[in-house]
Protein backbone atom coordinates (compact mmCIF):
# COMPACT_ATOMS: atom_id res chain seq x y z
CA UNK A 1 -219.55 -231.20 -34.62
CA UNK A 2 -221.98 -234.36 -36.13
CA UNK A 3 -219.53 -236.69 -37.76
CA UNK A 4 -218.33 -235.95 -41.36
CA UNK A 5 -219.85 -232.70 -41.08
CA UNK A 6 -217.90 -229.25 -42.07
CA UNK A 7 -218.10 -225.47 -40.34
CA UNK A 8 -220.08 -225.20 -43.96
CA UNK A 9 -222.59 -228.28 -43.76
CA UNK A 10 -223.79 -227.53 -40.21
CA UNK A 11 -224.18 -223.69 -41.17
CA UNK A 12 -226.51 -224.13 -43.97
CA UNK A 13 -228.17 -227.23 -41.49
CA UNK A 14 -229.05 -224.46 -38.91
CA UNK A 15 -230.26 -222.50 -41.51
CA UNK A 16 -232.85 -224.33 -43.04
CA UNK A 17 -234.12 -225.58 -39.55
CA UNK A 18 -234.16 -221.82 -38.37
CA UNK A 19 -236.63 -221.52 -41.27
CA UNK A 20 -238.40 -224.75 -40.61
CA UNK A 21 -238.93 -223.62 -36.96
CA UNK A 22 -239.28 -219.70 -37.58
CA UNK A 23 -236.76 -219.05 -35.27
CA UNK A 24 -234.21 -215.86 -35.21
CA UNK A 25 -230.47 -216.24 -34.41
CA UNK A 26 -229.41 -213.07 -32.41
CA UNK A 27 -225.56 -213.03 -31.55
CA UNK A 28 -223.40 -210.96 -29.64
CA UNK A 29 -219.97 -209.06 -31.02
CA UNK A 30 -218.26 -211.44 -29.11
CA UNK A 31 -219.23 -214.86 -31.08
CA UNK A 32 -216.76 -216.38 -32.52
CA UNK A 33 -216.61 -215.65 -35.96
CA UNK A 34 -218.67 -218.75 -37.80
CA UNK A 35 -221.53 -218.12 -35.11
CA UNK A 36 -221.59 -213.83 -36.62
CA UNK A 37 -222.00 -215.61 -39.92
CA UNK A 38 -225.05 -217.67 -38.99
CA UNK A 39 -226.63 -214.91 -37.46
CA UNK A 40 -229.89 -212.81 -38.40
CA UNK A 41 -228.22 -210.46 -36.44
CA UNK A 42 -225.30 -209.23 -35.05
CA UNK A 43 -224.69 -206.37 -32.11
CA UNK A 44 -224.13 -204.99 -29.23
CA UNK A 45 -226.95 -205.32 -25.91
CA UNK A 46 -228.62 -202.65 -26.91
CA UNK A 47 -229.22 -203.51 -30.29
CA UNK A 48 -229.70 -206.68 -29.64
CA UNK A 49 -232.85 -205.81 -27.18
CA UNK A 50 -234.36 -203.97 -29.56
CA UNK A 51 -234.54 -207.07 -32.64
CA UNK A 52 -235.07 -209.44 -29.41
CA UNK A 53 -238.41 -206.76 -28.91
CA UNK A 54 -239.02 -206.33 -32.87
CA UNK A 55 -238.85 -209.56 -33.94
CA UNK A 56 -241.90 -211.93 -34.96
CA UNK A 57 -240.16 -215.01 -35.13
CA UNK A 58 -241.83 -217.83 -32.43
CA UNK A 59 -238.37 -218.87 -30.84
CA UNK A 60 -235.21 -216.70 -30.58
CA UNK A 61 -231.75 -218.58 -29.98
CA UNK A 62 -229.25 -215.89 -28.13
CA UNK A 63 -226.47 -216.51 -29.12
CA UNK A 64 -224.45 -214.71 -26.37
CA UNK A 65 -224.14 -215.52 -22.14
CA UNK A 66 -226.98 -215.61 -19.83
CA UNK A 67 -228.04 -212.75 -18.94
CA UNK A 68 -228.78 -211.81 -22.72
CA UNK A 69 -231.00 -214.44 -23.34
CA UNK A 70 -232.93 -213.65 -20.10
CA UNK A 71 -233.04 -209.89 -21.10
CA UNK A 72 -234.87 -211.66 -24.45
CA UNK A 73 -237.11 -213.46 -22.97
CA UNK A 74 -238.41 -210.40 -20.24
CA UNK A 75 -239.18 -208.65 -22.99
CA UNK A 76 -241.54 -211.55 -24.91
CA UNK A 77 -242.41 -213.49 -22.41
CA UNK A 78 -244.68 -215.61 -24.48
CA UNK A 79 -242.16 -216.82 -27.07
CA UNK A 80 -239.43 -219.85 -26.57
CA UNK A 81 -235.87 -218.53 -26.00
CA UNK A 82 -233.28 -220.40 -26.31
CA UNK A 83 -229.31 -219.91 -24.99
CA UNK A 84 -226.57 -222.81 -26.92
CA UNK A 85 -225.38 -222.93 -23.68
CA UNK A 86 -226.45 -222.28 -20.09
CA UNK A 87 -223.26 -222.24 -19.15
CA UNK A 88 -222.08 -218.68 -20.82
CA UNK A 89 -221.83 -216.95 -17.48
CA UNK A 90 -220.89 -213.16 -17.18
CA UNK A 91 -218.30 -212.31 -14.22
CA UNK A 92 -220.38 -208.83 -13.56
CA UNK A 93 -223.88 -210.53 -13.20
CA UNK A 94 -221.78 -212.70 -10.77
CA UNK A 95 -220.46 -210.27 -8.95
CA UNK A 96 -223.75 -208.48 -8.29
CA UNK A 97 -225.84 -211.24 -6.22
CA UNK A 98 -229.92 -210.95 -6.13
CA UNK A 99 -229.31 -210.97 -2.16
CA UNK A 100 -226.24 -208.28 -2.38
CA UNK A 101 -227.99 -205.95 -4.08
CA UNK A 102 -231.60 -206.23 -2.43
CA UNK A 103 -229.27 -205.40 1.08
CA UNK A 104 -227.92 -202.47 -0.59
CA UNK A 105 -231.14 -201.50 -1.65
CA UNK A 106 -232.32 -201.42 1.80
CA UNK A 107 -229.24 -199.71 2.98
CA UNK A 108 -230.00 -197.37 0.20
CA UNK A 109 -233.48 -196.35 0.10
CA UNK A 110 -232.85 -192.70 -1.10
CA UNK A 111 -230.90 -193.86 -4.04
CA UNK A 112 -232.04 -194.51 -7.91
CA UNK A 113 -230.65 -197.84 -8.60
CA UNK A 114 -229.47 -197.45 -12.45
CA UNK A 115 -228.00 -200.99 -12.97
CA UNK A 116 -225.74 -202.24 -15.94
CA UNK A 117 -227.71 -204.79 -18.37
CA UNK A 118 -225.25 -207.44 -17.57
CA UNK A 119 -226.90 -208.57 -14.26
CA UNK A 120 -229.38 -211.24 -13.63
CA UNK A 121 -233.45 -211.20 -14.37
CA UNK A 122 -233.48 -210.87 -10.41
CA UNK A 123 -231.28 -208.03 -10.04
CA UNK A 124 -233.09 -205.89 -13.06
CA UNK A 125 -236.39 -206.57 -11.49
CA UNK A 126 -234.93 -204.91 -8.36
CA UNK A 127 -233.75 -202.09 -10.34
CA UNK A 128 -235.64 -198.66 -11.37
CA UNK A 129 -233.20 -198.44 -14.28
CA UNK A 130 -231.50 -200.70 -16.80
CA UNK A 131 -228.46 -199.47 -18.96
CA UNK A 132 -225.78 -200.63 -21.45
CA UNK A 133 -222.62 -199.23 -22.18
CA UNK A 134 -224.06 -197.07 -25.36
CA UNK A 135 -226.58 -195.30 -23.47
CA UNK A 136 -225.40 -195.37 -19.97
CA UNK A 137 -224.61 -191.52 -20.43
CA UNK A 138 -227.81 -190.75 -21.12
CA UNK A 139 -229.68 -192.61 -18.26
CA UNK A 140 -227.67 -190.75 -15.52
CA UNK A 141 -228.20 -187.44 -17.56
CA UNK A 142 -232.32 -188.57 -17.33
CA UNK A 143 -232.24 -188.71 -13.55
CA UNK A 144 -233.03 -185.27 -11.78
CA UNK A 145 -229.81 -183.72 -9.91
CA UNK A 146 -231.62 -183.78 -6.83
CA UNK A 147 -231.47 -187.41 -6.92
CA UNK A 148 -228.70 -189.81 -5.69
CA UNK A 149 -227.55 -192.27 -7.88
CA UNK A 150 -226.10 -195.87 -6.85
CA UNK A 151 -224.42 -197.80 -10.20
CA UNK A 152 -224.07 -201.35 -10.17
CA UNK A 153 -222.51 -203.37 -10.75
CA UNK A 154 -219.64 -202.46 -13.29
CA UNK A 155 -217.01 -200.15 -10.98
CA UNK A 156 -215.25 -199.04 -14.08
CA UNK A 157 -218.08 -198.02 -16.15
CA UNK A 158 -219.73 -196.01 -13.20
CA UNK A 159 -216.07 -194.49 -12.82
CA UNK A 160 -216.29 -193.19 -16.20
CA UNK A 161 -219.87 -191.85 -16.05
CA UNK A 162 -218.84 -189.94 -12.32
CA UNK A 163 -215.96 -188.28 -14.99
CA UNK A 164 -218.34 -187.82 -17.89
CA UNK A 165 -221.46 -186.49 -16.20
CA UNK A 166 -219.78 -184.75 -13.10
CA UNK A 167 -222.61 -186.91 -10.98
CA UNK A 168 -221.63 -188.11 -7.51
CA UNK A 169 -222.69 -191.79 -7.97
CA UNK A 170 -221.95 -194.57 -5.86
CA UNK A 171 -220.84 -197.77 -7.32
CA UNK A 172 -220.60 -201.46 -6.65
CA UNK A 173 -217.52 -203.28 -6.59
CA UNK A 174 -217.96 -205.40 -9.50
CA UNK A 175 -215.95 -205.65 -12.51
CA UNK A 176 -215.22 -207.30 -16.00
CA UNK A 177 -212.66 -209.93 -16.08
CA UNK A 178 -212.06 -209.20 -19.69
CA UNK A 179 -211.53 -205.56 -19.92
CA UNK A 180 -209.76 -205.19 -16.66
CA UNK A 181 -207.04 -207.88 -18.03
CA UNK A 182 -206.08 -205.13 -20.72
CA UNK A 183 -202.22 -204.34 -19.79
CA UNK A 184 -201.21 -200.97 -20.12
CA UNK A 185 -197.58 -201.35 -20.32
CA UNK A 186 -198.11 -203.57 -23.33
CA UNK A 187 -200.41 -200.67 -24.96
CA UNK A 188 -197.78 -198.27 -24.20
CA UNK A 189 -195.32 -200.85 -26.39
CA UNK A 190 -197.71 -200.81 -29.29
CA UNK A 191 -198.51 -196.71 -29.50
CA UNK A 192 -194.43 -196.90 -30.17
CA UNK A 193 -194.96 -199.96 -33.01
CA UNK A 194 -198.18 -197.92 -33.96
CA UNK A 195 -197.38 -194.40 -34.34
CA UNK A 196 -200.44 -193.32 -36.11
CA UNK A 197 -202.82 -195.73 -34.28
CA UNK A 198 -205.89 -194.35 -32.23
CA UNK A 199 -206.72 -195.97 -29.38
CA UNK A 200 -210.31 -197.61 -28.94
CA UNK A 201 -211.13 -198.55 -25.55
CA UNK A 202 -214.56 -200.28 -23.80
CA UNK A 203 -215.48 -198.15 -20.95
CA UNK A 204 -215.49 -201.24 -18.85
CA UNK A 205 -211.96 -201.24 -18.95
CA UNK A 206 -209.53 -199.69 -15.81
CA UNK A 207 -209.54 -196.12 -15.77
CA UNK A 208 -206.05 -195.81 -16.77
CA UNK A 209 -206.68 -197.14 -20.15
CA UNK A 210 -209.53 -194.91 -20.75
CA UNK A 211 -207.48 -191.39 -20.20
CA UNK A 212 -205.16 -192.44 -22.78
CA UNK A 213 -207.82 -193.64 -25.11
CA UNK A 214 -209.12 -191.74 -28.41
CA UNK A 215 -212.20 -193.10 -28.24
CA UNK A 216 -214.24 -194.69 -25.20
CA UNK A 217 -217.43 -196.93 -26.23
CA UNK A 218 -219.90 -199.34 -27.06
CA UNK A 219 -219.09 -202.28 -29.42
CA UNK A 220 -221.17 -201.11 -32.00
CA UNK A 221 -219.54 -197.31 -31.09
CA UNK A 222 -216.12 -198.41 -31.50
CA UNK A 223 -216.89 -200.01 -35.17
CA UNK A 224 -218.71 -197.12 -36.39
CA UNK A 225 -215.29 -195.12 -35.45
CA UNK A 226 -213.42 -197.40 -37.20
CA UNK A 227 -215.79 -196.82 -40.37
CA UNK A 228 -216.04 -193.12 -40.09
CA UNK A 229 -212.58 -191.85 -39.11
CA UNK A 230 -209.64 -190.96 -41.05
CA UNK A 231 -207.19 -192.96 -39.29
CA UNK A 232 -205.85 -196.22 -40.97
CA UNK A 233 -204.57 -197.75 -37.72
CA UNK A 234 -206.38 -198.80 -34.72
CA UNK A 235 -205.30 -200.19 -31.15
CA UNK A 236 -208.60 -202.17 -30.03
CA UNK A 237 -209.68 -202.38 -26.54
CA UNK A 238 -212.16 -204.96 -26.17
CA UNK A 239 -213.05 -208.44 -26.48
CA UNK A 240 -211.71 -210.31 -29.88
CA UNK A 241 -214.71 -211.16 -31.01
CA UNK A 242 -215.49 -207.44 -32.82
CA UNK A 243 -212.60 -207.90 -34.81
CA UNK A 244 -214.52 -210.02 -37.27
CA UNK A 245 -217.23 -207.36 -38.23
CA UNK A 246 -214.65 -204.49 -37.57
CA UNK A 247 -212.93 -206.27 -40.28
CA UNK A 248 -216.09 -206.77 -42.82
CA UNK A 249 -217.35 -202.93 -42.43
CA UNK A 250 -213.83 -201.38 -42.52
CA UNK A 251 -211.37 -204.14 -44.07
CA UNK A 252 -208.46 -201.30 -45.59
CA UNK A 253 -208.01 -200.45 -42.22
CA UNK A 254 -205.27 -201.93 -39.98
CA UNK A 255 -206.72 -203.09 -36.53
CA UNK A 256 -204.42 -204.01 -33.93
CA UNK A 257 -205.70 -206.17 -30.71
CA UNK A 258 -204.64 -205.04 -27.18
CA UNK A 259 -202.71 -207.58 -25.44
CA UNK A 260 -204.07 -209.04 -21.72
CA UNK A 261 -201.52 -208.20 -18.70
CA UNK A 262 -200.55 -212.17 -18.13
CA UNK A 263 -200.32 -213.06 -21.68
CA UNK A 264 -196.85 -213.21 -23.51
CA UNK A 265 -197.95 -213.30 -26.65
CA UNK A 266 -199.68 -210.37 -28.89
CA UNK A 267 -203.38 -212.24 -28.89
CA UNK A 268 -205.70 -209.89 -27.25
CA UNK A 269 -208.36 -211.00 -24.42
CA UNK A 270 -211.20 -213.26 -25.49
CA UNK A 271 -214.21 -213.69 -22.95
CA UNK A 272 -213.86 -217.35 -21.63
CA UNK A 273 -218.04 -217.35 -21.07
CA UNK A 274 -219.16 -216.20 -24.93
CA UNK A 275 -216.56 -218.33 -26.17
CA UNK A 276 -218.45 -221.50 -24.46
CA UNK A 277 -220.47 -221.46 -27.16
CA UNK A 278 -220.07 -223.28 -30.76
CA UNK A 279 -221.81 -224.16 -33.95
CA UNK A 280 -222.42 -227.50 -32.72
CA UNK A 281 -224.48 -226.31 -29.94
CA UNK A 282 -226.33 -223.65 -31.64
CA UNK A 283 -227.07 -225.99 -34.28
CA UNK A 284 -228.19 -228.25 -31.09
CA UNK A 285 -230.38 -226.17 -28.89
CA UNK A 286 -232.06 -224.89 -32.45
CA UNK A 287 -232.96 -228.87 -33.03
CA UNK A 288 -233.99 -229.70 -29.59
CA UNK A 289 -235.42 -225.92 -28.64
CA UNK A 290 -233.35 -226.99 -25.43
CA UNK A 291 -231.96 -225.30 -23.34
CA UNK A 292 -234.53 -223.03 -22.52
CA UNK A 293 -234.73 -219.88 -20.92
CA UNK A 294 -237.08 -219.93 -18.33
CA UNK A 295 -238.29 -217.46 -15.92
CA UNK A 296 -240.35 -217.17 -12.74
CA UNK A 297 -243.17 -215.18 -14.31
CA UNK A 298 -243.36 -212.38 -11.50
CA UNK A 299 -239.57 -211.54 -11.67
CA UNK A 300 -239.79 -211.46 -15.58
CA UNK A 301 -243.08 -209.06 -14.92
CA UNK A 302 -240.92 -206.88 -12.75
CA UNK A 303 -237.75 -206.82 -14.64
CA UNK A 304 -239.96 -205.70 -17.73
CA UNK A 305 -240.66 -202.12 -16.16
CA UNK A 306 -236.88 -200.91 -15.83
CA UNK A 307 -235.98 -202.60 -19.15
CA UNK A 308 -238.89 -200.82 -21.13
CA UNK A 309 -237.52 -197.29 -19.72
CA UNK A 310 -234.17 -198.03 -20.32
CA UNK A 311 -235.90 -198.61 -24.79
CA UNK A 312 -237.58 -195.75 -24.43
CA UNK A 313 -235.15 -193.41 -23.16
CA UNK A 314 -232.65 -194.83 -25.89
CA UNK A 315 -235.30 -194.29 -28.78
């Protein structure tokens, strides 16, 4: 933080040079709370693709990991994106390797490659179809029976689409370090504390979790539950993050983090790569437009295809 400056000073500093510049602040569920605040807007990938295609602002600051603020800039490839910091990773889009996944697509012709939005601009030019978790569903449902389907690279989503759309789908070994660390023994110990409490779980989490959850969704899915349903208690299965809008849009009801497997205490699992980003550097890379997302332009002209039919099949 710039010396003698508060959380409050640098927030209302971004926002009159976000003005000044006629930039946008788009920010992930998973910001830390004082980044949400900043924001123009707050969501989940899909939503956030759709303001990153909307918006008429000349720069856009993600405020989320890497692969978001690529996905931005694919889909305006002639305005300035910038990321606080390149950094912000994603342990999926690492798993799931522009050279791994053009072998498989060779060992694969046959197959419709549906792919998971968090992967790299090189992988979703490779693709014929993006996804996220709120319309992942849908996208399989799109593709004709007769078809075989190959999922990448989230093994625990494409698990839970084989259950929910009875397709047979084969599915890359990749995974979420976050929602795998969920511990189901220590959920077990809270649904005795917690009664009453439904269970909300991201379908990127094991597959054990999800067949004892009330509720399997997207981040945006899981807080309209919370809004809509009866229920007063909830047992959250996701990153920590959510909690702060889950908390604005529903704030009589009691929400309840799920604890990670290797952690003693009750704090639930926060995502090491969104968390790499603060105030400070959003306030920075707004200043200096720096860093910058930038993209070779063929691989940003082929990643645009599978991204736009992913939008329009979500419309």
């Amino acid at each position: 933080m710039l010396p003698g400056s508060s959380e409050n000073t640098l927030h209302n500093m971004i926002t009159a040079i976000k003005k000044e510049k006629n930039a946008v602040i788009l920010a992930h569920y998973y910001q830390s709370p004082e980044i949400q605040e900043v924001a123009d807007f707050v969501g989940d990938s899909l939503e956030l693709s759709r303001k990153a295609m909307e918006t008429d602002s000349s720069i856009i600051v993600f405020a989320g990991v890497h692969f978001m603020g690529e996905t931005a800039k694919i889909i305006n490839p002639k305005k300035k994106v910038l990321i606080p910091d390149l950094g912000a990773g994603c342990s999926l889009s690492d798993s799931c390797t522009p050279e791994a996944f053009k072998r498989e697509k060779a060992l694969n012709p046959d197959h419709v490659f549906v792919t998971y939005i968090n992967c790299s601009a090189e992988v979703k030019a490779m693709s014929d179809i993006i996804c996220t978790s709120s319309n992942a569903e849908k996208i399989i449902d799109s593709i004709p029976k007769t078809k075989k389907i190959y999922f990448s690279p989230d093994k625990n989503l494409g698990k839970y689409l084989v259950a929910k759309t009875g397709r047979d789908i084969k599915l890359w070994n990749g995974s979420c370090v976050v929602h795998e660390a969920f511990s189901l023994e220590k959920v077990m110990d809270l649904m005795v504390l917690y009664p009453n409490a439904k269970i909300l779980v991201h379908p990127e989490a094991d597959f054990p979790l999800l067949k004892i959850a009330d509720y399997i969704g997207s981040t945006s899915g899981m807080i309209r539950f919370v809004q809509e349903d009866e229920s007063n208690e909830f047992l959250i299965g996701t990153e920590s993050g959510i909690i702060h809008q889950m908390a604005k849009k529903a704030p009589e009801k009691v929400l309840i983090p799920i604890p990670i497997a290797e952690d003693n205490t009750c704090a639930c699992s926060e995502c090491a790569f969104m968390k790499v980003n603060t105030l400070q550097k959003l306030y920075n890379c707004l200043l200096y437009e720096n860093p910058e997302i930038v993209l070779d332009p063929n691989i940003q002209q082929e990643a645009l295809h599978p991204l736009m039919r992913m939008l329009e099949l979500s419309k």
